[in-house]
Structure formats: C-alpha cells, structure tokens
Protein backbone atom coordinates (compact mmCIF):
# COMPACT_ATOMS: atom_id res chain seq x y z
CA UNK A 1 2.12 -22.83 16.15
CA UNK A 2 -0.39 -21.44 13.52
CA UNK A 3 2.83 -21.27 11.06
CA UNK A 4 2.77 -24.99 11.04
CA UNK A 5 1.39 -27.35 8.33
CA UNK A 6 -1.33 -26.51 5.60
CA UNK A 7 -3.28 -23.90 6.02
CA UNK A 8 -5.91 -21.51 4.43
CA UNK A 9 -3.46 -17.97 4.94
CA UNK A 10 -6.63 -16.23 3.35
CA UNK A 11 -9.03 -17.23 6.57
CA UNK A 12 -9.53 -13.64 8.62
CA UNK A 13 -8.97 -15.23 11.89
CA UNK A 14 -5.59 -16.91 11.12
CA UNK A 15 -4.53 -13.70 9.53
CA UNK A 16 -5.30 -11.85 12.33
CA UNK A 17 -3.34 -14.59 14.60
CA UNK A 18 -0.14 -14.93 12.59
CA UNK A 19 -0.45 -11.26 12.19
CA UNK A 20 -0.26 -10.45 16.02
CA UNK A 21 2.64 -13.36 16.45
CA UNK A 22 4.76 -11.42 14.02
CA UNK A 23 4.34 -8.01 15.78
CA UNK A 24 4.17 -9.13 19.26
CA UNK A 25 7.06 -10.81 18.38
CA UNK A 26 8.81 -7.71 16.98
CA UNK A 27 7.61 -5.69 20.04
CA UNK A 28 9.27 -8.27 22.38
CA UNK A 29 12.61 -8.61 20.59
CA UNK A 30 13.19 -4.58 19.88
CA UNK A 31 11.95 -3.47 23.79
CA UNK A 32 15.16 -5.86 25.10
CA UNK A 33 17.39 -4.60 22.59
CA UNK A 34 16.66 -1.29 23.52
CA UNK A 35 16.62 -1.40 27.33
CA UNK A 36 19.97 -3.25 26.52
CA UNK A 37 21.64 -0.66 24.28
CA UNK A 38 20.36 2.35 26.58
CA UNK A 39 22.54 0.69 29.42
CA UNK A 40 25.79 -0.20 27.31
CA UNK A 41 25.17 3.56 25.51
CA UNK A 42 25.24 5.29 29.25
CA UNK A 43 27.96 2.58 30.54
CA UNK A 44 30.36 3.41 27.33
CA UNK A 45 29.19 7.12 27.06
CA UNK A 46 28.54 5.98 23.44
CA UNK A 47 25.82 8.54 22.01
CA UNK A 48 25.81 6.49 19.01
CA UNK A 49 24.58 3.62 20.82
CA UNK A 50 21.83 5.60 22.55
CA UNK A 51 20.70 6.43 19.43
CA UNK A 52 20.74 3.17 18.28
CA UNK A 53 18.71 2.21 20.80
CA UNK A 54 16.43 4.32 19.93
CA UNK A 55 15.95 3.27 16.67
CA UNK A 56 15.05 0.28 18.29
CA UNK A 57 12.48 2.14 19.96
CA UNK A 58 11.31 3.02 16.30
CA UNK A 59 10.75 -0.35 15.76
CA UNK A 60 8.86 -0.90 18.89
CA UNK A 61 6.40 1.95 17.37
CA UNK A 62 6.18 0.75 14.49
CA UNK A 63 5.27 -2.87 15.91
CA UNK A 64 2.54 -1.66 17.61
CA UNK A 65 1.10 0.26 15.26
CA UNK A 66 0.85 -3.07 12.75
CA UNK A 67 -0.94 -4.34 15.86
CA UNK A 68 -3.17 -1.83 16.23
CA UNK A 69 -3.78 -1.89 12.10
CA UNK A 70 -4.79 -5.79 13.06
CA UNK A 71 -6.74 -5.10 15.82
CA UNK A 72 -8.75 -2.13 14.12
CA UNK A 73 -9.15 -4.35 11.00
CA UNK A 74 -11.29 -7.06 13.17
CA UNK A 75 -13.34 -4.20 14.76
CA UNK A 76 -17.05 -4.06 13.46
CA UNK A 77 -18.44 -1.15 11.72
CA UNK A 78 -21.44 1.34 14.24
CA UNK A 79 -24.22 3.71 13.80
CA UNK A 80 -21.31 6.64 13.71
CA UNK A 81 -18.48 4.82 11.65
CA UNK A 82 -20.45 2.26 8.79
CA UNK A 83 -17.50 2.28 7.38
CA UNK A 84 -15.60 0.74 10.49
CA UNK A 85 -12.29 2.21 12.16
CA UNK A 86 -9.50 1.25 9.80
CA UNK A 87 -8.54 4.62 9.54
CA UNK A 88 -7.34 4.91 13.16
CA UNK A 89 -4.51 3.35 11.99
CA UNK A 90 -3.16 5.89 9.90
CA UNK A 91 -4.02 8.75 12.44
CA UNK A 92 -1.98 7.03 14.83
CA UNK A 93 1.04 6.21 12.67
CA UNK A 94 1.25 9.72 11.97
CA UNK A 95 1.25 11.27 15.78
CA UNK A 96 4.45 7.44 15.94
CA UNK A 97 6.40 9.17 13.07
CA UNK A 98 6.22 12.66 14.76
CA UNK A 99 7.46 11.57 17.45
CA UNK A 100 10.28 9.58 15.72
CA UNK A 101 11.14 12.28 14.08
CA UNK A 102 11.79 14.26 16.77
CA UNK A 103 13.47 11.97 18.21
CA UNK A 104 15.61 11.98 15.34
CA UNK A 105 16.14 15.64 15.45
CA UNK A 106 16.87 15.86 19.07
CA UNK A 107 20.16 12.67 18.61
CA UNK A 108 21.25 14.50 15.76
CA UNK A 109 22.03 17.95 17.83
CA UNK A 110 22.76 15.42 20.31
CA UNK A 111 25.67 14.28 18.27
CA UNK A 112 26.86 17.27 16.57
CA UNK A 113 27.33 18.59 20.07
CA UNK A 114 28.99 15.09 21.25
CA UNK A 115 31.56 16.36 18.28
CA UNK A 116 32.26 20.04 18.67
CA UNK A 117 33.02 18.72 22.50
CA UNK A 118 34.46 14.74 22.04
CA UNK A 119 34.21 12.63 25.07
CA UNK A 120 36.46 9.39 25.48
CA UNK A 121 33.78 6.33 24.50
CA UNK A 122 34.66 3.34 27.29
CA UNK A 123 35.49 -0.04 25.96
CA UNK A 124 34.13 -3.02 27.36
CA UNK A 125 33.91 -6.76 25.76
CA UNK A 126 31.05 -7.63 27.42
CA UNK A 127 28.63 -4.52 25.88
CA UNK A 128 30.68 -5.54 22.64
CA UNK A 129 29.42 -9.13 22.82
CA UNK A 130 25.53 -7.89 23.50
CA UNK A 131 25.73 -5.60 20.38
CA UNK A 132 26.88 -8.56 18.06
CA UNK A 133 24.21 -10.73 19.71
CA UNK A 134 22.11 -8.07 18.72
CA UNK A 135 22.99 -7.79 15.58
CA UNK A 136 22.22 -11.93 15.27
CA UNK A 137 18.62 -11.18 17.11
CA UNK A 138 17.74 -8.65 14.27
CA UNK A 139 18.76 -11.00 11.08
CA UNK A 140 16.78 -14.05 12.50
CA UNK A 141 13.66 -11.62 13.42
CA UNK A 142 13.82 -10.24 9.23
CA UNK A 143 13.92 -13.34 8.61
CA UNK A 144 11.09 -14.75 10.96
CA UNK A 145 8.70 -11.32 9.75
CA UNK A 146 9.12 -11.92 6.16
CA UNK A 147 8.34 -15.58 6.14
CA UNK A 148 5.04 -14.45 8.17
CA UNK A 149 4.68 -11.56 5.67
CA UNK A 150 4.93 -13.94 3.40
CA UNK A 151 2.89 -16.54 4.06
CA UNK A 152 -0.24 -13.98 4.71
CA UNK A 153 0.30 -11.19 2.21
CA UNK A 154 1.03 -9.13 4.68
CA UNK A 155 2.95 -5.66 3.42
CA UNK A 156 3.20 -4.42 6.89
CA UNK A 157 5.36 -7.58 8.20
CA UNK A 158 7.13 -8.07 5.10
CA UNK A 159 8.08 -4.12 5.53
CA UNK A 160 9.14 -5.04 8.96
CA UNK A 161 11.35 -7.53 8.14
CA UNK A 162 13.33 -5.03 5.42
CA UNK A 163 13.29 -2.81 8.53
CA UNK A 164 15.20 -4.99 10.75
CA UNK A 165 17.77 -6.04 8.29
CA UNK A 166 18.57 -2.39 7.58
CA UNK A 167 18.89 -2.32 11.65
CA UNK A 168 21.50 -4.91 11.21
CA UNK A 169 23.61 -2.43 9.29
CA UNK A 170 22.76 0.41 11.62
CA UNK A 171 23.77 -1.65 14.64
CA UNK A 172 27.13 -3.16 12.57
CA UNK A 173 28.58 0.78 11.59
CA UNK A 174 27.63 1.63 15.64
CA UNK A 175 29.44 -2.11 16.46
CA UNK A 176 32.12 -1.28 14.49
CA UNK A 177 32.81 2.37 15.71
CA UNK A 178 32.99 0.49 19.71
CA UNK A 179 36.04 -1.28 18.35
CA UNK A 180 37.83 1.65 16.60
CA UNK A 181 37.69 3.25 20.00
CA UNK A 182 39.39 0.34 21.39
CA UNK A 183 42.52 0.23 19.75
CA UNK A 184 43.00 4.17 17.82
CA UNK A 185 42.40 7.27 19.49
CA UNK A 186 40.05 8.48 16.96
CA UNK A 187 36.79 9.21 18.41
CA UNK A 188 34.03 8.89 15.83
CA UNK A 189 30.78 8.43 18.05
CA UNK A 190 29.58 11.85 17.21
CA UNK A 191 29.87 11.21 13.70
CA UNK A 192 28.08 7.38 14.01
CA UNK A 193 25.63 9.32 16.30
CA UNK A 194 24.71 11.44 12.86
CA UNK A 195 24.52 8.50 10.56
CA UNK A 196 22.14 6.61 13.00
CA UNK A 197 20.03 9.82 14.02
CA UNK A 198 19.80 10.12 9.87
CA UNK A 199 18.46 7.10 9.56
CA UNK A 200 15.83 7.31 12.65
CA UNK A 201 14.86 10.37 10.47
CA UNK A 202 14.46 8.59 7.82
CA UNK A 203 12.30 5.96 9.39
CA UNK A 204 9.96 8.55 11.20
CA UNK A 205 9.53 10.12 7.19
CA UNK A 206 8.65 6.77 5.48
CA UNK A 207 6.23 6.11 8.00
CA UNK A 208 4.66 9.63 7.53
CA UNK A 209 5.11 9.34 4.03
CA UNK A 210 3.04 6.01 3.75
CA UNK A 211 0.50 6.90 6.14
CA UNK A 212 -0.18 10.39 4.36
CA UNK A 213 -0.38 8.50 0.68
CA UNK A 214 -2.83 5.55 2.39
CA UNK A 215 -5.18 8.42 3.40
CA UNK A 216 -4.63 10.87 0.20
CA UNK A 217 -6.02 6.87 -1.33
CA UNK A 218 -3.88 5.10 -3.47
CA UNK A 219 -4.20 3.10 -6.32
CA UNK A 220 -5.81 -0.58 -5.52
CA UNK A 221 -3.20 -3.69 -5.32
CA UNK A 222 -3.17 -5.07 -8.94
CA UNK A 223 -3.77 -8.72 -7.96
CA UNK A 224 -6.92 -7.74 -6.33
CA UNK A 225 -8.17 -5.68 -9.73
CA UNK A 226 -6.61 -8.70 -11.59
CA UNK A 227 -8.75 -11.51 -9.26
CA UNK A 228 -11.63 -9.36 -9.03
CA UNK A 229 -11.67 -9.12 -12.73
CA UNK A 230 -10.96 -12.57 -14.22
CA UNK A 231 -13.88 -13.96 -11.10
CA UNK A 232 -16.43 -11.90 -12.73
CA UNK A 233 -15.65 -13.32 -16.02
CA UNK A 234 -16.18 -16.89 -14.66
CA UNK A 235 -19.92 -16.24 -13.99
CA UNK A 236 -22.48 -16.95 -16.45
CA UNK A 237 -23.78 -14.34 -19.18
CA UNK A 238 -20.82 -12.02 -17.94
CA UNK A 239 -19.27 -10.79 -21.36
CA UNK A 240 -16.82 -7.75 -19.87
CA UNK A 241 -16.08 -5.71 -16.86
CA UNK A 242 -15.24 -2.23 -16.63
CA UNK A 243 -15.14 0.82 -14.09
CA UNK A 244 -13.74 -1.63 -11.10
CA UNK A 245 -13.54 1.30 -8.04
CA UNK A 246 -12.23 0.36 -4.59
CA UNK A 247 -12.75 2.55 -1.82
CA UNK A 248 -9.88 1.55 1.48
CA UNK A 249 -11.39 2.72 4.78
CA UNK A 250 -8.69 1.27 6.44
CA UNK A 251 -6.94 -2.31 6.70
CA UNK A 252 -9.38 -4.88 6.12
CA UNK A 253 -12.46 -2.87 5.53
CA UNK A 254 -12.98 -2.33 1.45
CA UNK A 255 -15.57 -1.43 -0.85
CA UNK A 256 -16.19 -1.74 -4.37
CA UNK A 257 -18.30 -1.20 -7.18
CA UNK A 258 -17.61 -2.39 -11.00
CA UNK A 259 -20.20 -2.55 -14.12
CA UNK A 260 -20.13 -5.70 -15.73
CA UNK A 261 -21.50 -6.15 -19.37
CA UNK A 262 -24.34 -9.13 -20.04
CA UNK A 263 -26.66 -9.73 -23.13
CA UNK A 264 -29.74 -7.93 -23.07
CA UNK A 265 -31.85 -10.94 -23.88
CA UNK A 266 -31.49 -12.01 -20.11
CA UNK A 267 -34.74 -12.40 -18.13
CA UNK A 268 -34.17 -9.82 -14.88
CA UNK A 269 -34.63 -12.85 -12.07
CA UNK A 270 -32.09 -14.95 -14.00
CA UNK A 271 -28.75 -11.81 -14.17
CA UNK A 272 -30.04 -10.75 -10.78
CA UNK A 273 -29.30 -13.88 -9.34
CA UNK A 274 -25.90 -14.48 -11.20
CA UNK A 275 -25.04 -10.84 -9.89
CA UNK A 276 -25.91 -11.28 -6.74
CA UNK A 277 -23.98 -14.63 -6.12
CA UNK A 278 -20.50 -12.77 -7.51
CA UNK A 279 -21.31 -10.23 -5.42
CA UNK A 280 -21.09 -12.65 -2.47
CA UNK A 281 -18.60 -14.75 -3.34
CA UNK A 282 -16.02 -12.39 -4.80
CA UNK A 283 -16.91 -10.07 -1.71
CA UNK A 284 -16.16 -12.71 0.90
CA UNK A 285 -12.82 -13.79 -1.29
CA UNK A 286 -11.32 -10.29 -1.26
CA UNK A 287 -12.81 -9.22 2.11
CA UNK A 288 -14.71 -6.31 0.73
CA UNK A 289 -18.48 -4.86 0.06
CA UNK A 290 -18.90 -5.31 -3.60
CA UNK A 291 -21.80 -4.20 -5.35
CA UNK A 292 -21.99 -4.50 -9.17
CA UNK A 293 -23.88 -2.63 -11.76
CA UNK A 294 -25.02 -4.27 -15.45
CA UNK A 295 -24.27 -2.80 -18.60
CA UNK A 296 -26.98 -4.75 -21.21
CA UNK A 297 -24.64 -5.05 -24.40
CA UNK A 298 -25.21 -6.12 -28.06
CA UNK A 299 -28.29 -5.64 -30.84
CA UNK A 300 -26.92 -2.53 -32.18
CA UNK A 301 -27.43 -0.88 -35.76
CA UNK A 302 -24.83 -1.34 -38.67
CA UNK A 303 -23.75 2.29 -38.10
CA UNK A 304 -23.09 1.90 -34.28
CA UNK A 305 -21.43 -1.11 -35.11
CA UNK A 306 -18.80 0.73 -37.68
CA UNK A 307 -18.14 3.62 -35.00
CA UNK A 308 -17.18 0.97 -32.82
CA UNK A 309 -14.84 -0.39 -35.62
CA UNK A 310 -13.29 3.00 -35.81
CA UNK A 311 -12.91 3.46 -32.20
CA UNK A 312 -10.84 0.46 -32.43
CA UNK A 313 -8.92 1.54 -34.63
CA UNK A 314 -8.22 4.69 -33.16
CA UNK A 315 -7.15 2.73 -30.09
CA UNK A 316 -4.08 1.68 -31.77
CA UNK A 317 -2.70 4.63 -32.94
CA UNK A 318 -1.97 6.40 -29.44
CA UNK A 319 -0.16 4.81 -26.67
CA UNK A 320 -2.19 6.75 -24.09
CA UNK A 321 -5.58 5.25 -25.80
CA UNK A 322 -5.73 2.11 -23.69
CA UNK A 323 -9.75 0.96 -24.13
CA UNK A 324 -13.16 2.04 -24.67
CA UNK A 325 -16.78 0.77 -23.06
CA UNK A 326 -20.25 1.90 -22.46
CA UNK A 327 -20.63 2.59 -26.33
CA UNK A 328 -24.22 3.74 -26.51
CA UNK A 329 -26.67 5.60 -29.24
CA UNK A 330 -29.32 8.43 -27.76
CA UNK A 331 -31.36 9.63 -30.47
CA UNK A 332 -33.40 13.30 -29.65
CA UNK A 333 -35.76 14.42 -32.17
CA UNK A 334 -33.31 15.39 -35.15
CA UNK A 335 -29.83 14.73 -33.19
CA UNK A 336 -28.22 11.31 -32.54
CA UNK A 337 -25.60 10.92 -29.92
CA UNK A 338 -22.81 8.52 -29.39
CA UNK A 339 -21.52 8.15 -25.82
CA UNK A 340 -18.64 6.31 -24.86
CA UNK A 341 -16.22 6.06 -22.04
CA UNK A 342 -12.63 6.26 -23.21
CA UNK A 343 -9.87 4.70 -20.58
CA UNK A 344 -6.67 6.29 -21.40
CA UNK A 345 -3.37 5.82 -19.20
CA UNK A 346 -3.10 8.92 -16.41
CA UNK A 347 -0.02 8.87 -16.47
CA UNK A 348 0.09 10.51 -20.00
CA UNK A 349 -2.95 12.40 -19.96
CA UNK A 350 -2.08 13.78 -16.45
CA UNK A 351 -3.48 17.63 -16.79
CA UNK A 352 -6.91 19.13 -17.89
CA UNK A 353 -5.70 21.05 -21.06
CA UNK A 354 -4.71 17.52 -22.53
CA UNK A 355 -8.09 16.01 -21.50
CA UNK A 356 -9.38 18.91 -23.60
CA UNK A 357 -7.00 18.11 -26.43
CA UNK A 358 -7.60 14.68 -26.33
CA UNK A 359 -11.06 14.86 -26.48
CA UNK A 360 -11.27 17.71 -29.42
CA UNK A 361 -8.81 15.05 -30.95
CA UNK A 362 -11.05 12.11 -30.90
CA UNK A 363 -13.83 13.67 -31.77
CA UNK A 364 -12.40 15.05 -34.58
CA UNK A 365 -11.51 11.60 -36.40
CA UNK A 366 -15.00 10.45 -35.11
CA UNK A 367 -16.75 13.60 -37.08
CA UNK A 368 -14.25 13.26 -40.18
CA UNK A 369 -15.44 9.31 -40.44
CA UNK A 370 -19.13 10.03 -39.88
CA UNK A 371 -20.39 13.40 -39.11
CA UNK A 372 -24.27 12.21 -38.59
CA UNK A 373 -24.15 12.04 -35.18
CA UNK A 374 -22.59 14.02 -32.49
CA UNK A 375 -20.16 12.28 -30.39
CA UNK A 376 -19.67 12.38 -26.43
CA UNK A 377 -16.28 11.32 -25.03
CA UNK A 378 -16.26 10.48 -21.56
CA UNK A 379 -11.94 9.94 -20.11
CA UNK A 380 -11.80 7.04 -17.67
CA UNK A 381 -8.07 7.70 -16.25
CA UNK A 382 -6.13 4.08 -15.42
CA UNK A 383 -2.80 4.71 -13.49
C-alpha cells in the first residue's frame, strides 16, 4: 500500500498514486451502493431511496472528475496548450453538476408528485439491513478519503470525505423513513424524496459553484504565498519580496512571478546565479514555473530616506494601509518624482472612487510634509 510507512507525500508520482486509490476507491464503493439502492428503491416503491441512490450517483461523478483532475495534472504541456490541460477539469465538472442538477430537479417533481398521489412504500428487513450497511460503508470511506486527503494535501479528497459523511445523514433520514412505514400508516417518502432531491441540488450547485470561482481565479493558498515567501528570504543578498502573482492553469500546472529586493552593490553573475537557483528550487518545491524579477534597493538621498519615514508612518494610521515597496526617485529636468507601490487590503478599498480617494489622500500628507517633489501612488490590492 503506498499509505504505508514514511513517505515523501510531496513526490508528484505518489501524489498522483494515493490520489487515484482514494477516488477509484470512492468510484467503487458509491457504483454498488447505488446499483443496490436503485433495486431496494423499485422493490419498496420507495422514491426516496431512488433518489438516494442517486445521490450516490453524484458521488460517482464527482469521483471521477477528481480522477480526471489527477490524470490531467500529470499530462504534459504542447505546441497548442503551453500551459498544459488542467483546465479540462473544470469544463468537465461543470457539464457533472448540470447534469446533477437536473437530476435533482427531475426527483424533486418526482416526489412532489409521489405526494399529491401517495403510494404504500413495501417493507422488507433485508433492503433495511443493506441501507444500514450502507450507511457503515459511507462513514469508513469519509474516513478512509480524509486520511488520504490528509496525508497529500489534497482539497479534493478531503472534500470527498465531508461529502460522504453528509451521505450518511442523507441515507439515515431515508433509513429512518423505511421504518416509519413499517409500523404507522404515515407515508412520508414523498416528503424524504424532497429533502434528498434538495440536497442532490445542492451538491450539483457547490460543484458549479467551485468550478466557476477556480476559473473566474481565486486567490492563491496562503501556505504556498507563506513558503514561497520565507524560501526566498533564505537565499543570499535577498533583503524583501514583494508582488508574489500565481497564475492556476489547472491542478498541478502553476506559474509565478515575484520581485525580490537585493543590494545594488551585487556584481550581475553573482544575483543571477542566486536568482536562478531559487527559481529552481522553490519551482520544483511548489510544482510551479517561477520566474523572479530584482528590485536593486538602498544608497538613497537623506530626503528619499525621510519620505520613506513618513510613508511609514502613514502606514499606521489606516487599517486598510497594509505596506509599501518599490520606493524610487525620477528626477526630469526641474521635476522630481517619487514612485511607490502602496499594498492596501481589497477588501476595504474594494471600488474605484476609493482608490481615487485614497490616493488624493496620500498624496496629500505626502505634499503637506514635503511639497518638492511630486508623488506617484501606485495601489497593490492584497485580499
């Protein structure tokens, strides 16, 4: 078993291993609970249970898509797509949570139907027995996903595994609702057949949901900005980093460019070197094309040096003001510049009339603390 004794979880190839045993796995488990629950659902006339099963066949979807993320991940880049095929992915989890969603539509008239006209549900111990075996199959596969999920950083079995332990409720109302026709005459199925169809629904729009935000592009994982950025500091001559961008095409195929500051005293061969080994290493660590840009720092005049000092100081008197880098001085003829990159937090300064005031602002207390040169302020947004 690759789960077994001490490994390196961060190796592509094991990933890509423990990644398919988790999903074939999940495939496996959810096609014989479904198959199962389609026969008890037609042998009980239990619409509930048909709709449980498929939810199952969600699951089964959803399965195959991780394998298919996997799969895509490990295919190399051509003339047409340098970028690879990651995105595949997404294109065909969208065209899965269609179709769950229909399906979810369909049970849901299904079962509104199934109540306006009530038909008697059929009791039998033995399709009782299978559902709360089924109900044990789904807690030990959670269970068996998230430790994978776990072990590799994967969000797509770890989301699994939350998946099939909200089954486990699904399964237990529909379980439940079996035995209440066994010994009342109340006849909830259409009802159960709802809830379930709800949450098939629901399942079909998370899926959409995610796959629409991954394309949109979302913000980087914070451990890889975090790694990325404490590496670069390890490297010789590297004094700060700034402007970190990662571009996703897709699971396993990343690039990223970040300016790093070094002294300017630095003979070219020497930094280029330095740069080019980070660029390597960190690229191979975090499975990604890195390329990094240097930002000479340092040997500036007394009056550049007190601008900074009041840039500082501006920084802690607004909560949105988070940093400031790329502090330069252009002189032309009979104007002097100062040009600096302002990071402020996005999620204050989220519109373009309060970049405007912001700006106006800063410059402003810039002018009013020294007026002889004319200031540039550049917004850098961090989410």
């Amino acid at each position: 078993m690759v789960t077994k004794g001490s490994k390196d979880y961060k190796n592509k190839e094991l990933r890509l291993k423990i990644g398919y045993l988790g999903s074939i796995v999940g495939v496996l488990v959810n096609v014989i609970l479904s198959i199962i629950k389609l026969v008890i659902g037609i042998a009980t006339s239990s619409i509930a249970i048909l709709a449980d099963a498929f939810n199952n066949l969600s699951d089964v979807a959803a399965s195959l898509i991780t394998i298919l993320g996997f799969k895509l991940s490990s295919k190399p880049p051509d003339k047409k797509h340098p970028y690879g095929h990651g995105r595949l992915e997404y294109i065909s989890a969208s065209i899965v949570a269609t179709m769950v969603m229909v399906f979810g539509f369909q049970f849901i008239k299904t079962s509104i139907e199934r109540i306006i006209n009530p038909k008697a549900v059929i009791f039998q111990w033995i399709p009782f027995i299978l559902l709360c075996l089924s109900i044990v199959a789904k807690i030990w596969l959670s269970r068996f996903n998230k430790r994978l999920g776990k072990k590799i950083s994967s969000t797509a079995l770890l989301a699994s595994g939350t998946d099939a332990l909200g089954d486990v409720f699904t399964t237990l109302v529909v379980t439940i609702s079996l035995l209440i026709s066994k010994f009342t005459d109340v006849n909830i199925d259409g009802y159960i057949g709802v809830i379930v169809s709800l949450f098939i629904l629901f399942a079909g729009f998370n899926i959409f949901k995610d796959t629409l935000s991954q394309l949109i592009g979302e913000y980087p994982d914070e451990e890889i900005i975090e790694g990325i950025t404490k590496g670069l500091l390890t490297y010789d001559y590297v004094l700060g980093v700034h402007d970190l961008i990662i571009h996703n095409y897709g699971p396993g195929r990343m690039m990223g460019t970040v300016d790093v500051e070094i002294p300017p005293y630095i003979d070219v061969v020497t930094i280029h070197d330095i740069i080019d080994l980070a660029e390597r290493e960190l690229g191979e660590e975090y499975n990604m094309n890195l390329v990094i840009h240097m930002d000479p720092v340092g040997f500036e005049s007394k009056e550049v040096t007190l601008i900074r000092n009041e840039i500082k100081h501006i920084l802690k008197t607004k909560e949105s003001l988070l940093s400031f880098h790329d502090l330069v001085l252009i002189e032309n003829f009979q104007h002097k510049y100062i040009v600096f990159d302002l990071v402020v937090d996005g999620n204050i300064i989220d519109t373009g009339e309060k970049d405007k005031e912001l700006i106006e602002d800063i410059t402003k207390r810039l002018n009013d603390f020294d007026n002889s040169f004319e200031y540039e302020v550049r917004l850098d947004k961090e989410f």
